[in-house]
C-alpha atoms as a PDB file:
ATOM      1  CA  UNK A   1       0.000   0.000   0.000  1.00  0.00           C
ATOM      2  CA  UNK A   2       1.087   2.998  -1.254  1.00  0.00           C
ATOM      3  CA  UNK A   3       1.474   6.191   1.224  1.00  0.00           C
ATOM      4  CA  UNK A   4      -1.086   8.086  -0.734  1.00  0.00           C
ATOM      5  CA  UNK A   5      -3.750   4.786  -0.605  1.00  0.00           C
ATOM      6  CA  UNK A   6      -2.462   4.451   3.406  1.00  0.00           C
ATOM      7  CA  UNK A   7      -3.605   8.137   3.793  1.00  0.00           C
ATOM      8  CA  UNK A   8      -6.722   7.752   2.160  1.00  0.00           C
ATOM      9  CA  UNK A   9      -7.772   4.751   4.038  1.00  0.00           C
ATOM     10  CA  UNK A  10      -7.025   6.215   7.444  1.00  0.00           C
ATOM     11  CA  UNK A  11      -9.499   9.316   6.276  1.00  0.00           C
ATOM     12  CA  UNK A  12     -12.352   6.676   5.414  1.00  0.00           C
ATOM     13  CA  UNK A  13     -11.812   5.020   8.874  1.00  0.00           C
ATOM     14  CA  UNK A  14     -12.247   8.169  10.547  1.00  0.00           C
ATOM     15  CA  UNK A  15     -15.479   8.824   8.494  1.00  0.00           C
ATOM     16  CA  UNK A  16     -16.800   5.038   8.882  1.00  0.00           C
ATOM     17  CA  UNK A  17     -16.216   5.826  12.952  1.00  0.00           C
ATOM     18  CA  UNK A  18     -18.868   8.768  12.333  1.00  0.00           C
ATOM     19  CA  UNK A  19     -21.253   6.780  10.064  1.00  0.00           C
ATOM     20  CA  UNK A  20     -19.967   8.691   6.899  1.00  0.00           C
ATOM     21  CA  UNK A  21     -19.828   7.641   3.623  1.00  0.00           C
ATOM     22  CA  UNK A  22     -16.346   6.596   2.323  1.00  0.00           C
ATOM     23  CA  UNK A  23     -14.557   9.059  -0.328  1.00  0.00           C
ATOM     24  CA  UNK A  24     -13.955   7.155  -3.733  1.00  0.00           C
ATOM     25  CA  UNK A  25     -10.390   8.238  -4.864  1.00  0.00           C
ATOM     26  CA  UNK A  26     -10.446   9.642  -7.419  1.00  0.00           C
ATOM     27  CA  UNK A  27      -7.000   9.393  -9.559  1.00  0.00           C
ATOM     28  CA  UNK A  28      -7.294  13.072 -11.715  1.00  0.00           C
ATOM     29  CA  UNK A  29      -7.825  14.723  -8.179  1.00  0.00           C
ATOM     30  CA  UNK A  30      -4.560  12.304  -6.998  1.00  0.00           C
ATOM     31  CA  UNK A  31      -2.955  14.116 -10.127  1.00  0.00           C
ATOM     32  CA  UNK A  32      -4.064  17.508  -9.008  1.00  0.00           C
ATOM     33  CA  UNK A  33      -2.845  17.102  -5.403  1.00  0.00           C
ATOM     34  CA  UNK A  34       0.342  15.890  -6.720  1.00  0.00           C
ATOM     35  CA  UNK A  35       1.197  18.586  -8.992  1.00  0.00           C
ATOM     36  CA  UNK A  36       0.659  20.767  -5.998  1.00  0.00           C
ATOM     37  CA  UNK A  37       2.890  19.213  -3.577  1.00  0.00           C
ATOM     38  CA  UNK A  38       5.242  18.781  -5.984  1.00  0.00           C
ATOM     39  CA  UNK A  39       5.286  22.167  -6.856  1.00  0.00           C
ATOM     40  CA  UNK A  40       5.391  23.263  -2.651  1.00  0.00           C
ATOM     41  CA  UNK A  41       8.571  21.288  -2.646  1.00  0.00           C
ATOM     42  CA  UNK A  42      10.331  22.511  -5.959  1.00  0.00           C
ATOM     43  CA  UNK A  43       9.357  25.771  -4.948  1.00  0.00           C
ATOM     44  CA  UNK A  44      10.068  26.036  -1.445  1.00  0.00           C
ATOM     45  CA  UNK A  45       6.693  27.554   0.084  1.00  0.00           C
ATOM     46  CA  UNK A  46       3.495  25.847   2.076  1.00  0.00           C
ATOM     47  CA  UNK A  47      -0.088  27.233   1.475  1.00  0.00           C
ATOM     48  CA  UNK A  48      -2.752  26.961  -0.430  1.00  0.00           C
ATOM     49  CA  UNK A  49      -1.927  29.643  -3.111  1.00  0.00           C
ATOM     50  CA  UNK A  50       1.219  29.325  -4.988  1.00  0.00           C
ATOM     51  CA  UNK A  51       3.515  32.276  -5.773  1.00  0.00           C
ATOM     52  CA  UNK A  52       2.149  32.569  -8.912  1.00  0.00           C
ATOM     53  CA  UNK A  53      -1.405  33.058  -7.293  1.00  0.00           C
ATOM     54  CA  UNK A  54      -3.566  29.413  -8.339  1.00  0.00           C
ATOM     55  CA  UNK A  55      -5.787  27.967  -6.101  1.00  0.00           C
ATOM     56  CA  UNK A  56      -7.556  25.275  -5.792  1.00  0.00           C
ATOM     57  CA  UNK A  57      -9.830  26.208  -7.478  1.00  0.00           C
ATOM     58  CA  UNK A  58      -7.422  27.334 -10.170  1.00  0.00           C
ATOM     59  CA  UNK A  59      -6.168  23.939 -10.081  1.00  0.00           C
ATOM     60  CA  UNK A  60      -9.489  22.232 -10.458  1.00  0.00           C
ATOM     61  CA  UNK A  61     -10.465  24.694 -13.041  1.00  0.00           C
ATOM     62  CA  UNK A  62      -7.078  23.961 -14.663  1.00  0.00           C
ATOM     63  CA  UNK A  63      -8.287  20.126 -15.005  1.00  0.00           C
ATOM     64  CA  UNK A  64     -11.602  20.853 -16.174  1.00  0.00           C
ATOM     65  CA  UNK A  65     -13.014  19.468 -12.720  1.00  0.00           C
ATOM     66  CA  UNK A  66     -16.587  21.381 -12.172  1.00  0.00           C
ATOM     67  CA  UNK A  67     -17.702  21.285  -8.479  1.00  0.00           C
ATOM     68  CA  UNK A  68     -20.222  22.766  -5.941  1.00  0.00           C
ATOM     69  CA  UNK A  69     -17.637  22.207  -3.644  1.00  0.00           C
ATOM     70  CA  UNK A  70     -13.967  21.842  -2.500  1.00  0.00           C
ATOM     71  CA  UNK A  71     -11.687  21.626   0.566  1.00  0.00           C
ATOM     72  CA  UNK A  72      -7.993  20.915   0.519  1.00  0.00           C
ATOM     73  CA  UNK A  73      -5.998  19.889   3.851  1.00  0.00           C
ATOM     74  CA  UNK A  74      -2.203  20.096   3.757  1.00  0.00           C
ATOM     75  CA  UNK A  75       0.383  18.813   5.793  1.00  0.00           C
ATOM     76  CA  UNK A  76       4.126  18.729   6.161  1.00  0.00           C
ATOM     77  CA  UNK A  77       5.509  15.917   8.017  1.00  0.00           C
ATOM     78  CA  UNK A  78       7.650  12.751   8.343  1.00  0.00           C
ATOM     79  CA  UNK A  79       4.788  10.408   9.056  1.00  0.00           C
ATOM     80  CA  UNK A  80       1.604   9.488   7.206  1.00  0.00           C
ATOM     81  CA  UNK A  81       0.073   8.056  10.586  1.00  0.00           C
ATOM     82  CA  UNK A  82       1.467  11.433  12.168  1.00  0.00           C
ATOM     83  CA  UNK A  83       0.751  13.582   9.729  1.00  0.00           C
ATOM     84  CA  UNK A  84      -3.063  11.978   9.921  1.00  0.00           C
ATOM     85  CA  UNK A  85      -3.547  12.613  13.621  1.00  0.00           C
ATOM     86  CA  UNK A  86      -2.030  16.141  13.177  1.00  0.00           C
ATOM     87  CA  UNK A  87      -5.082  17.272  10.722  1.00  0.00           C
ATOM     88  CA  UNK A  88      -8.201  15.473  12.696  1.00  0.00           C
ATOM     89  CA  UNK A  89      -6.602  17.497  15.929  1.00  0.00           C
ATOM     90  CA  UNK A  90      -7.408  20.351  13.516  1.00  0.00           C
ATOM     91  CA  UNK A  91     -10.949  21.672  13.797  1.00  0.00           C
ATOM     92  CA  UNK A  92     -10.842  22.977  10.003  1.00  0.00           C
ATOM     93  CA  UNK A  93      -8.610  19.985   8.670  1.00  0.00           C
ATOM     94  CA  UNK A  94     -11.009  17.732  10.969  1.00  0.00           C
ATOM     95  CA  UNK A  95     -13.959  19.390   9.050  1.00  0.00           C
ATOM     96  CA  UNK A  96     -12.684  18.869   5.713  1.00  0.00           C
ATOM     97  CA  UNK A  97     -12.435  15.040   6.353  1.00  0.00           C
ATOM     98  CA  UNK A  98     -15.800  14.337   8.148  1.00  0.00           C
ATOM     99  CA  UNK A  99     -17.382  17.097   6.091  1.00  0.00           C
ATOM    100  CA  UNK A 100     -20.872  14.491   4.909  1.00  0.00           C
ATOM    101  CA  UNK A 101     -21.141  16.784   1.866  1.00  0.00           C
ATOM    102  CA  UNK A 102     -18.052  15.481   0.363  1.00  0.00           C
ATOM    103  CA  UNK A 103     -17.996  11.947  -1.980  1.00  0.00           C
ATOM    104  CA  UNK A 104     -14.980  12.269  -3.521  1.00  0.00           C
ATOM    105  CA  UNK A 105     -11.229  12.743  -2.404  1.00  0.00           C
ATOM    106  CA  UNK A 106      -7.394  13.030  -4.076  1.00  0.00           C
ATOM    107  CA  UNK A 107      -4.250  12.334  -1.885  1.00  0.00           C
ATOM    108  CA  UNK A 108      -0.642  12.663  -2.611  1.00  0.00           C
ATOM    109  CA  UNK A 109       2.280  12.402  -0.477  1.00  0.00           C
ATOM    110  CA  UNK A 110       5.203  13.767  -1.938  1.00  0.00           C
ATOM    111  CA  UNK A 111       8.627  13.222  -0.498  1.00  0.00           C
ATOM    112  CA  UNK A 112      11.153  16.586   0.123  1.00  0.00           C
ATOM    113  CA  UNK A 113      10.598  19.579   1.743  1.00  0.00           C
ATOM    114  CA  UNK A 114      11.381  20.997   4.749  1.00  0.00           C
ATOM    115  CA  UNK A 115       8.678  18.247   6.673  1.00  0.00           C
ATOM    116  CA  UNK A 116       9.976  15.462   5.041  1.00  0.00           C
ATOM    117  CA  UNK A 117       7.102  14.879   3.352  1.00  0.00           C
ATOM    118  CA  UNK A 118       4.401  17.004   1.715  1.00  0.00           C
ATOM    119  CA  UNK A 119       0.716  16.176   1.877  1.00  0.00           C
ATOM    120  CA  UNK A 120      -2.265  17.544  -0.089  1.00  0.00           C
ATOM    121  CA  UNK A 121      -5.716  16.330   0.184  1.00  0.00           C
ATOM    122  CA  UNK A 122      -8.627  17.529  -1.975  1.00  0.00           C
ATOM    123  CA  UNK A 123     -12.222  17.074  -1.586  1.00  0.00           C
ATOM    124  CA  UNK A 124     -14.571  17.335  -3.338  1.00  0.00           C
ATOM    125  CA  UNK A 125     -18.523  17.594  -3.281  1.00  0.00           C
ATOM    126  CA  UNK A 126     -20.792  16.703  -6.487  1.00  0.00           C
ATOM    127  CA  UNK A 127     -17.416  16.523  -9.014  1.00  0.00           C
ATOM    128  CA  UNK A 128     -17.656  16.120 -12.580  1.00  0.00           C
ATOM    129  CA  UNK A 129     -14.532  15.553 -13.702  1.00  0.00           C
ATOM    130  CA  UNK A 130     -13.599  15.053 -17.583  1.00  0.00           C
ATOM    131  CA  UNK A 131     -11.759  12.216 -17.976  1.00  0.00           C
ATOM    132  CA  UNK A 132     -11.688  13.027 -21.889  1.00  0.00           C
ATOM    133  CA  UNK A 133      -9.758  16.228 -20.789  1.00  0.00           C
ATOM    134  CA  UNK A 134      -6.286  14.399 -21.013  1.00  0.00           C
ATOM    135  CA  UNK A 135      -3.725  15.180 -18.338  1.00  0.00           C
ATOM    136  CA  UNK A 136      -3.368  17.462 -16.082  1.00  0.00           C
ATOM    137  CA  UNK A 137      -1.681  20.417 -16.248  1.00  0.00           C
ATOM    138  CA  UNK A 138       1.726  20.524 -14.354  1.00  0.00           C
ATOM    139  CA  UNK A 139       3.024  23.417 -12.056  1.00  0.00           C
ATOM    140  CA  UNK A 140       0.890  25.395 -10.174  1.00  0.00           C
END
């Protein structure tokens, strides 16, 4: 199991504990998350707008993702398991992952950075994403 799949599965226990719905992972949002920690290490910065000014939204936009809704967690960390325990001791973070709105997530773990390890998790509620689009955009 793959840090990414570990990270996801650890989210749908938490939501199974709360009688939530599981997120179905989806791999174009994997994609998405990945670009962006990829881009937080390469680039040396944490948040949820790059330098250049994207956001999620800009992201999703960017892979022709249409959504009611979105959240995105990030962490920075040497641990998955850590890293996991870190956001549910978040209220926001926490609210992202038990939010009963959301269906459908994207994980990456990306290694480098100053934590070790970079995290991104997106959620989403009510996605249509094109999977005729082709890939997704790199960078930010």
């Amino acid at each position: 199991m793959t840090d990414s799949e570990s990270l996801g599965s650890l989210m749908n226990k938490e939501r199974q504990a709360y009688s939530l719905q599981p997120l179905a992972l989806d791999e174009s949002l994997c994609e998405i998350a990945r670009d962006h920690a990829t881009d937080m290490v390469k680039t040396g910065y944490f948040g949820h707008v790059s330098p250049t000014g994207a956001t999620l939204s800009t992201r999703l936009s960017r892979a022709n993702v249409a959504f009611r809704k979105a959240g995105e967690n990030l962490a920075g960390h040497t641990s998955v398991a850590e890293a996991h325990v870190m956001l549910m001791m978040s209220a926001m973070h926490r609210g992202n992952i038990l939010n009963p709105e959301f269906h459908t997530m994207g994980v990456a773990v990306v290694s480098g950075g100053p934590y070790g390890m970079m995290i991104v998790e997106v959620f989403l509620a009510d996605a249509e994403i094109d999977q005729n689009a082709g890939a997704v955009p790199g960078g930010p």
